[in-house]
N, C-alpha and C. Protein backbone atom coordinates (compact mmCIF):
# COMPACT_ATOMS: atom_id res chain seq x y z
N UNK A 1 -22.60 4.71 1.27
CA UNK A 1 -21.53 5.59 1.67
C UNK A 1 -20.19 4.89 1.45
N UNK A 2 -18.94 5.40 0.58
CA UNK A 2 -18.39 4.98 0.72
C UNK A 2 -17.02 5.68 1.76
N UNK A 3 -16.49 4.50 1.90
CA UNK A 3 -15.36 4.51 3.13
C UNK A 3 -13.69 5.08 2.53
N UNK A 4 -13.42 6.24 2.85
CA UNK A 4 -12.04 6.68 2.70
C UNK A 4 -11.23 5.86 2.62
N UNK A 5 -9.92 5.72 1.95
CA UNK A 5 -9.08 4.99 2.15
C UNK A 5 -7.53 5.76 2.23
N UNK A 6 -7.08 5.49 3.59
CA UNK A 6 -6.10 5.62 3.87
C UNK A 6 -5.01 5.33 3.32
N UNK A 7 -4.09 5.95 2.70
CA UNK A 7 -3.67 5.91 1.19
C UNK A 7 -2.26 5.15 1.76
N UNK A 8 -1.42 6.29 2.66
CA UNK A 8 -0.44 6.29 3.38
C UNK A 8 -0.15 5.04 4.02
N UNK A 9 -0.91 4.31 4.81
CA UNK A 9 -1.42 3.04 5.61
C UNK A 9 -1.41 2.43 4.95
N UNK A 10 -2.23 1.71 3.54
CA UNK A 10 -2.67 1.10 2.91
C UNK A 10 -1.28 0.69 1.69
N UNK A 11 -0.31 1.91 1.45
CA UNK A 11 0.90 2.00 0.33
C UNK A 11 2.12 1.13 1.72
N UNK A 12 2.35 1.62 2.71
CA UNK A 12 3.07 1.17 4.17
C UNK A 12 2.80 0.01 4.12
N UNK A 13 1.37 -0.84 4.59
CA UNK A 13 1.33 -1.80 4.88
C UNK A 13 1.48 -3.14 3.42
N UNK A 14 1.42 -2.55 2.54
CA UNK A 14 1.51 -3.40 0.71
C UNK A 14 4.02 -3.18 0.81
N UNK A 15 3.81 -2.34 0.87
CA UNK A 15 5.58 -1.91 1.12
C UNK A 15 5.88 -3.16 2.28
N UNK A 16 5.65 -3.00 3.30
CA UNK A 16 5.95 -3.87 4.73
C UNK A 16 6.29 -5.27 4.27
N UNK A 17 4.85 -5.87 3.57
CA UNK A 17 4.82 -7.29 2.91
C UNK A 17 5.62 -7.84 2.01
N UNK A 18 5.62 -6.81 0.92
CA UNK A 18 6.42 -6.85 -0.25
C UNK A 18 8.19 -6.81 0.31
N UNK A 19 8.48 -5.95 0.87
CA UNK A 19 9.67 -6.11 1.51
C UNK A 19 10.13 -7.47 2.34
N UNK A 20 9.46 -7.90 3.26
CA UNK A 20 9.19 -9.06 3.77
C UNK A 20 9.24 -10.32 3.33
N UNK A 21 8.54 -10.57 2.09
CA UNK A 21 8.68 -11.47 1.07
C UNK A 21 9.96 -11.43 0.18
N UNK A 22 10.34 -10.05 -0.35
CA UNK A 22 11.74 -10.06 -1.50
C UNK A 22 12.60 -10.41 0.29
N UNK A 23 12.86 -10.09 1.26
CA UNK A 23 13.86 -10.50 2.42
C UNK A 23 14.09 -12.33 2.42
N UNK A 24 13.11 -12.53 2.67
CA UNK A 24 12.87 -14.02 2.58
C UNK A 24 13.25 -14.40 1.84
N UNK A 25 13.18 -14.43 0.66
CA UNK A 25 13.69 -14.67 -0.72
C UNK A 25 15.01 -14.73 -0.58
N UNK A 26 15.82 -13.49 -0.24
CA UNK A 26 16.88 -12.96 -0.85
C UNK A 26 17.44 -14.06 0.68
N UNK A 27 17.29 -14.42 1.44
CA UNK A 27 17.72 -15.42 2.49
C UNK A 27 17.90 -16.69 2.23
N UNK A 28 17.19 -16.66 1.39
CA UNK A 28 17.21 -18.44 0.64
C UNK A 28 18.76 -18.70 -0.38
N UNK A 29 18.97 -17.77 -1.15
CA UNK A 29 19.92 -17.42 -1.89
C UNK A 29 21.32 -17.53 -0.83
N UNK A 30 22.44 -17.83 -2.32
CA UNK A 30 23.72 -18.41 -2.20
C UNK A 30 24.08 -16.34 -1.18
N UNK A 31 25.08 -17.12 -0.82
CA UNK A 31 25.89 -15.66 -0.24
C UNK A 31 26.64 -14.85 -1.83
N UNK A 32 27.07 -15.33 -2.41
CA UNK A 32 27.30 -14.50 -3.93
C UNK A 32 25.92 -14.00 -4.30
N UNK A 33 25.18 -14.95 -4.44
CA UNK A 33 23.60 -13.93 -4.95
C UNK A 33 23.05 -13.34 -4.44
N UNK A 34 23.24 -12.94 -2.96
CA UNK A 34 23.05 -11.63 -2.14
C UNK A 34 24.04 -10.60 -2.57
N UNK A 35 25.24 -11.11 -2.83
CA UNK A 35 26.09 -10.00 -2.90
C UNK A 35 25.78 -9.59 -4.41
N UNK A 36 25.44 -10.07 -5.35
CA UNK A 36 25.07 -9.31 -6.95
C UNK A 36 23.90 -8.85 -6.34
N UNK A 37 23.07 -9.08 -5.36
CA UNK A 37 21.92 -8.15 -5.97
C UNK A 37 21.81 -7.24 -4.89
N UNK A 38 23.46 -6.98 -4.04
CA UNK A 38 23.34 -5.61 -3.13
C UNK A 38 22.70 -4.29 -3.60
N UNK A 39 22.53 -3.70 -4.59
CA UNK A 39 22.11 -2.96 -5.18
C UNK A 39 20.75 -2.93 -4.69
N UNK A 40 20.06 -3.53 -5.48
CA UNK A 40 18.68 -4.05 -4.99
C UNK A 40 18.21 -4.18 -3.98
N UNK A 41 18.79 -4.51 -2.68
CA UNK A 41 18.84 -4.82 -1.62
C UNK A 41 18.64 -3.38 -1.18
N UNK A 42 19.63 -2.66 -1.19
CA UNK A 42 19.96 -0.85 -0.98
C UNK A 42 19.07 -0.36 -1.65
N UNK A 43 17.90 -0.56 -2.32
CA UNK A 43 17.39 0.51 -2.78
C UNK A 43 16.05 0.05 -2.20
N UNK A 44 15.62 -1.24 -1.76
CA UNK A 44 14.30 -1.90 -1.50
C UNK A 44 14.65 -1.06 -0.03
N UNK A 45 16.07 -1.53 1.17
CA UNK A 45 15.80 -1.03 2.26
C UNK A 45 15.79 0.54 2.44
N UNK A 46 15.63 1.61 1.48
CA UNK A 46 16.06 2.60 1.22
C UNK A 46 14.03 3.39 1.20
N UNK A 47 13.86 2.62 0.31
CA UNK A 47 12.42 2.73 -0.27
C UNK A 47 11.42 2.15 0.81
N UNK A 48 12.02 1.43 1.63
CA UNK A 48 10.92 0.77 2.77
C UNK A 48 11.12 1.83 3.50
N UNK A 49 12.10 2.30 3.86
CA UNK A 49 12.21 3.06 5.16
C UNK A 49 11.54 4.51 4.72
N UNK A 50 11.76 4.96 3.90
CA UNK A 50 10.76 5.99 2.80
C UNK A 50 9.42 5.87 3.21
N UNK A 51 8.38 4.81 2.43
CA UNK A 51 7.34 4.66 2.47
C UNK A 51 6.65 4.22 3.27
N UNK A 52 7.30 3.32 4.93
CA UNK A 52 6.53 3.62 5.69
C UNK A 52 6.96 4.44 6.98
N UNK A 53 7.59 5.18 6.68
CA UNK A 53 7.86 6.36 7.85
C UNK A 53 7.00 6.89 8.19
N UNK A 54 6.76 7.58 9.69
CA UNK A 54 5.54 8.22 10.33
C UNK A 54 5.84 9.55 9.49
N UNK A 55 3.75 9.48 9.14
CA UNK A 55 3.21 10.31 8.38
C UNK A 55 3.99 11.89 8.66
N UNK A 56 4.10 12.21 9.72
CA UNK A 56 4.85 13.61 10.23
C UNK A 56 5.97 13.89 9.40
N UNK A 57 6.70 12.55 9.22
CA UNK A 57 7.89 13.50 8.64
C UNK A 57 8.06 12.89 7.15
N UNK A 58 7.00 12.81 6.76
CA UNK A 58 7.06 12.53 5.09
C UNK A 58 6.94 13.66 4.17
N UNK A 59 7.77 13.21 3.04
CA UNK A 59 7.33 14.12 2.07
C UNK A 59 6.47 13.64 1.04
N UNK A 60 6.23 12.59 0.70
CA UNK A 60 5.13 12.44 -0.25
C UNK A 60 4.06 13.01 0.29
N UNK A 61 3.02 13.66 -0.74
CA UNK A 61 2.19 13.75 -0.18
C UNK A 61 0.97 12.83 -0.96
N UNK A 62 -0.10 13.31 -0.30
CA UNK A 62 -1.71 12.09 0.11
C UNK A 62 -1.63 11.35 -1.62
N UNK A 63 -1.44 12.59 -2.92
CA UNK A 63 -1.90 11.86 -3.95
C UNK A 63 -0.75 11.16 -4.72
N UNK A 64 0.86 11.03 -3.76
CA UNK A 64 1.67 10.17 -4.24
C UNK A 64 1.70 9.20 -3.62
N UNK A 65 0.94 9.05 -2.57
CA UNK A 65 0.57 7.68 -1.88
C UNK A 65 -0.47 7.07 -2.89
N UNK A 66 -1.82 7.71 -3.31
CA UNK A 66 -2.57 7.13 -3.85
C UNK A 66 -2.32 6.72 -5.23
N UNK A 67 -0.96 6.94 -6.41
CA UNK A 67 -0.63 6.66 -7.40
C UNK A 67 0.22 4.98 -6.84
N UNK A 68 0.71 5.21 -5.62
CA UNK A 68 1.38 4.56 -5.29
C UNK A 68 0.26 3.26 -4.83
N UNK A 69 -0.46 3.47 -4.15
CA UNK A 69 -1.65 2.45 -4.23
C UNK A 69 -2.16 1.33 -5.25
N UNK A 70 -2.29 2.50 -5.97
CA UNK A 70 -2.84 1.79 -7.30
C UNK A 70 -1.49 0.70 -7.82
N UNK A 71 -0.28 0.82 -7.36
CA UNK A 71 0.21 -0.80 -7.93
C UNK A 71 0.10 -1.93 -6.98
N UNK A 72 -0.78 -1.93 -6.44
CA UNK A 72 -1.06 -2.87 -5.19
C UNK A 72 0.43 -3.67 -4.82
N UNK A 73 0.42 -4.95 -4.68
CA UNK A 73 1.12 -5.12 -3.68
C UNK A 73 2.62 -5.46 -4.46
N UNK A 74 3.22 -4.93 -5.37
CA UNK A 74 4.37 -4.84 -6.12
C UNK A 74 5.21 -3.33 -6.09
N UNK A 75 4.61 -2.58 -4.88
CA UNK A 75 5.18 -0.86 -5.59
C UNK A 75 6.94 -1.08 -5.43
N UNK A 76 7.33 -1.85 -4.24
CA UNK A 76 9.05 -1.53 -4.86
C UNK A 76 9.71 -2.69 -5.86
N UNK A 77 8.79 -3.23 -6.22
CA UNK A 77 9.44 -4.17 -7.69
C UNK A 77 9.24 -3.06 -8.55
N UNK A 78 8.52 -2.23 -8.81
CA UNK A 78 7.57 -1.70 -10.06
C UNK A 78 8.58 -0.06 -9.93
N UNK A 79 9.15 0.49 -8.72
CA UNK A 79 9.61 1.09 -8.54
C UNK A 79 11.21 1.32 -8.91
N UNK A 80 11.72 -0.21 -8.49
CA UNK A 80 12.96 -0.66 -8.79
C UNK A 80 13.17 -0.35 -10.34
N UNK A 81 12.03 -1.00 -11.45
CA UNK A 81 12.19 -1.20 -12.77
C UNK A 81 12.59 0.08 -13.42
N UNK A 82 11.71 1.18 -12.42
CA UNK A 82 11.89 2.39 -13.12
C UNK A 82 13.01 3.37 -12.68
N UNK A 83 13.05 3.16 -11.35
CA UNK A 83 15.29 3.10 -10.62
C UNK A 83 15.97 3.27 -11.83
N UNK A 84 16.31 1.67 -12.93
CA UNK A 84 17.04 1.16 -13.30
C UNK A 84 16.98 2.04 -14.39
N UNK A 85 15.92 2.70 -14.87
CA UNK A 85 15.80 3.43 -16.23
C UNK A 85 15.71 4.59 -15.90
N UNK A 86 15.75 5.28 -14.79
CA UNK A 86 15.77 6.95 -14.27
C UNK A 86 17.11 7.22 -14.46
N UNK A 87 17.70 8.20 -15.23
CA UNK A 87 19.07 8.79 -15.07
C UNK A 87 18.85 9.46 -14.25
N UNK A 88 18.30 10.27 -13.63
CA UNK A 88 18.32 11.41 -12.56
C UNK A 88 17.89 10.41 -11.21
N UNK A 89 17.57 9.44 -11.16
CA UNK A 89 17.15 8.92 -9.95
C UNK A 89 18.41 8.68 -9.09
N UNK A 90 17.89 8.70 -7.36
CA UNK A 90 18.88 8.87 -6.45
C UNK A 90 18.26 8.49 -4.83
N UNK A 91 18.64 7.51 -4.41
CA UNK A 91 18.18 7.30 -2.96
C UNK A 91 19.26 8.05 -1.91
N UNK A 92 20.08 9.30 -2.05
CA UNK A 92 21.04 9.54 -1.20
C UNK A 92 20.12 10.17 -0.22
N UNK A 93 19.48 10.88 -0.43
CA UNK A 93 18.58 11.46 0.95
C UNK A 93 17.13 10.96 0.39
N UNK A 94 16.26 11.83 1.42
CA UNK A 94 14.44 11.80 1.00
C UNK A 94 14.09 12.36 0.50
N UNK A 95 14.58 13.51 0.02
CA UNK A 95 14.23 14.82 -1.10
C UNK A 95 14.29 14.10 -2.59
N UNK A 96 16.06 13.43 -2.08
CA UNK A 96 15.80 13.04 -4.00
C UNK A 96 14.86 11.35 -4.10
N UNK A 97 15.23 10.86 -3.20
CA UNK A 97 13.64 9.74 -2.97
C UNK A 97 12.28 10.54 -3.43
N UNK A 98 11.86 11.44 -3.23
CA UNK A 98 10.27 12.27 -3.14
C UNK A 98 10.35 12.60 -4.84
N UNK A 99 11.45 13.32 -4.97
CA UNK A 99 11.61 13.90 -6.41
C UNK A 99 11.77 12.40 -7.39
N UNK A 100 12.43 11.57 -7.17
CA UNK A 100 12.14 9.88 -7.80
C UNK A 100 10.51 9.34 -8.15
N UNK A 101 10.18 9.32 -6.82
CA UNK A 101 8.66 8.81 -7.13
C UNK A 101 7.90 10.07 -7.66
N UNK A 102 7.63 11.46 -7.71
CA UNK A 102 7.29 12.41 -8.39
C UNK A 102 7.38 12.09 -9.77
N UNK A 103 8.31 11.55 -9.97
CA UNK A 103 8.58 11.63 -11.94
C UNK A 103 8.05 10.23 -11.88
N UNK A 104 8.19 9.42 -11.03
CA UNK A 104 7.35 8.17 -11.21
C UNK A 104 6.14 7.90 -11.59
N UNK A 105 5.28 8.58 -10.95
CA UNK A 105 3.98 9.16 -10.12
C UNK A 105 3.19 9.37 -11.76
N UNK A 106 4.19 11.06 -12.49
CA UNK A 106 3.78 11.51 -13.16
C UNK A 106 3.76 10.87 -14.45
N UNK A 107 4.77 9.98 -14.94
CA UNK A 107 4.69 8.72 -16.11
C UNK A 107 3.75 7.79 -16.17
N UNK A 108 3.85 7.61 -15.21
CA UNK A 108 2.72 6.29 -14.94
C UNK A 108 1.12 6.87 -13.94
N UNK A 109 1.11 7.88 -13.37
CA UNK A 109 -0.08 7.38 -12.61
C UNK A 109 -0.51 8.79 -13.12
N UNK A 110 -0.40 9.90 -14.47
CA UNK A 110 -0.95 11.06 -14.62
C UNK A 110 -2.48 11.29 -14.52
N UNK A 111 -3.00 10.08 -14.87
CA UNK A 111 -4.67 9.86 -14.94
C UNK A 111 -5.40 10.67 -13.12
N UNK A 112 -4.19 9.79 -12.29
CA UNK A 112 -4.68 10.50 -10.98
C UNK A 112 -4.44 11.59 -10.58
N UNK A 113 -3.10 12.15 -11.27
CA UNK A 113 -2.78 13.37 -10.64
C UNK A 113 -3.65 14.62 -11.46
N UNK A 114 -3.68 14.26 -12.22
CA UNK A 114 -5.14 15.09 -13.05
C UNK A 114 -6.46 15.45 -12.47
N UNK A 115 -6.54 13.93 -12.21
CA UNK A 115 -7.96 13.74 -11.61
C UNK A 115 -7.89 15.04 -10.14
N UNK A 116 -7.06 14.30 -9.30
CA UNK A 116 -6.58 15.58 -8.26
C UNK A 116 -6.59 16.76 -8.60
N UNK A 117 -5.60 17.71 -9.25
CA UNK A 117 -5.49 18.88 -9.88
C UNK A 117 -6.96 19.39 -9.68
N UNK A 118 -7.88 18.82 -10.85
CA UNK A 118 -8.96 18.95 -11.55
C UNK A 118 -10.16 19.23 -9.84
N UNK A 119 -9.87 18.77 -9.10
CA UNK A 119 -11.19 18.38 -8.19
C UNK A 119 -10.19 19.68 -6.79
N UNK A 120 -9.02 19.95 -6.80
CA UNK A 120 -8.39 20.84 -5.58
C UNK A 120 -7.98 22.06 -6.21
């Protein structure tokens, strides 16, 4: 039998770490090299607060957690890369956050959202 996996939990708690670690990091650094990579900074604390917010008031739903899974424990490095190359991308609210990782989702993780489609 295999065991469900909590997609939401599992993307939260890989986000938590990953955030945790680039913080640390970015603490070690000169006060100028915090300030060049404010950007970065704003979009990691932007994207944390996103991905692990209580399940109630999220908008991703179950199978953009599970695309999101699948980059194990790198999703806001891997997220960031594609930030930098989204013209339409936008952290001003959670709508255009949801609509960000949506086009994310669908470039890179179509194999799953298929798979989904195909089986709901």
């Amino acid at each position: 039998m295999t065991e469900e996996i909590d997609y939401r939990a599992a993307v939260a708690e890989n986000v938590t770490q990953e955030y945790n670690d680039f913080y640390a990091a970015e603490m070690q650094k000169s006060k100028e090299e915090i300030f060049n990579d404010a950007y970065q900074i704003h979009f990691y604390n932007e994207l944390k607060d996103f991905l692990t917010a209580d399940s109630e008031t999220h908008y991703l739903d179950a199978d953009g957690f599970r695309c999101l899974y699948e980059n194990g424990k790198s999703v806001l490095a891997r997220l960031y890369d594609y930030y930098l190359k989204d013209e339409y991308a936008s952290t001003v609210n959670w709508e255009e956050i949801n609509d960000f990782i949506k086009r994310y989702n669908k470039k890179y993780h179509s194999d799953i959202l298929e798979e989904e489609s195909e089986l709901g």
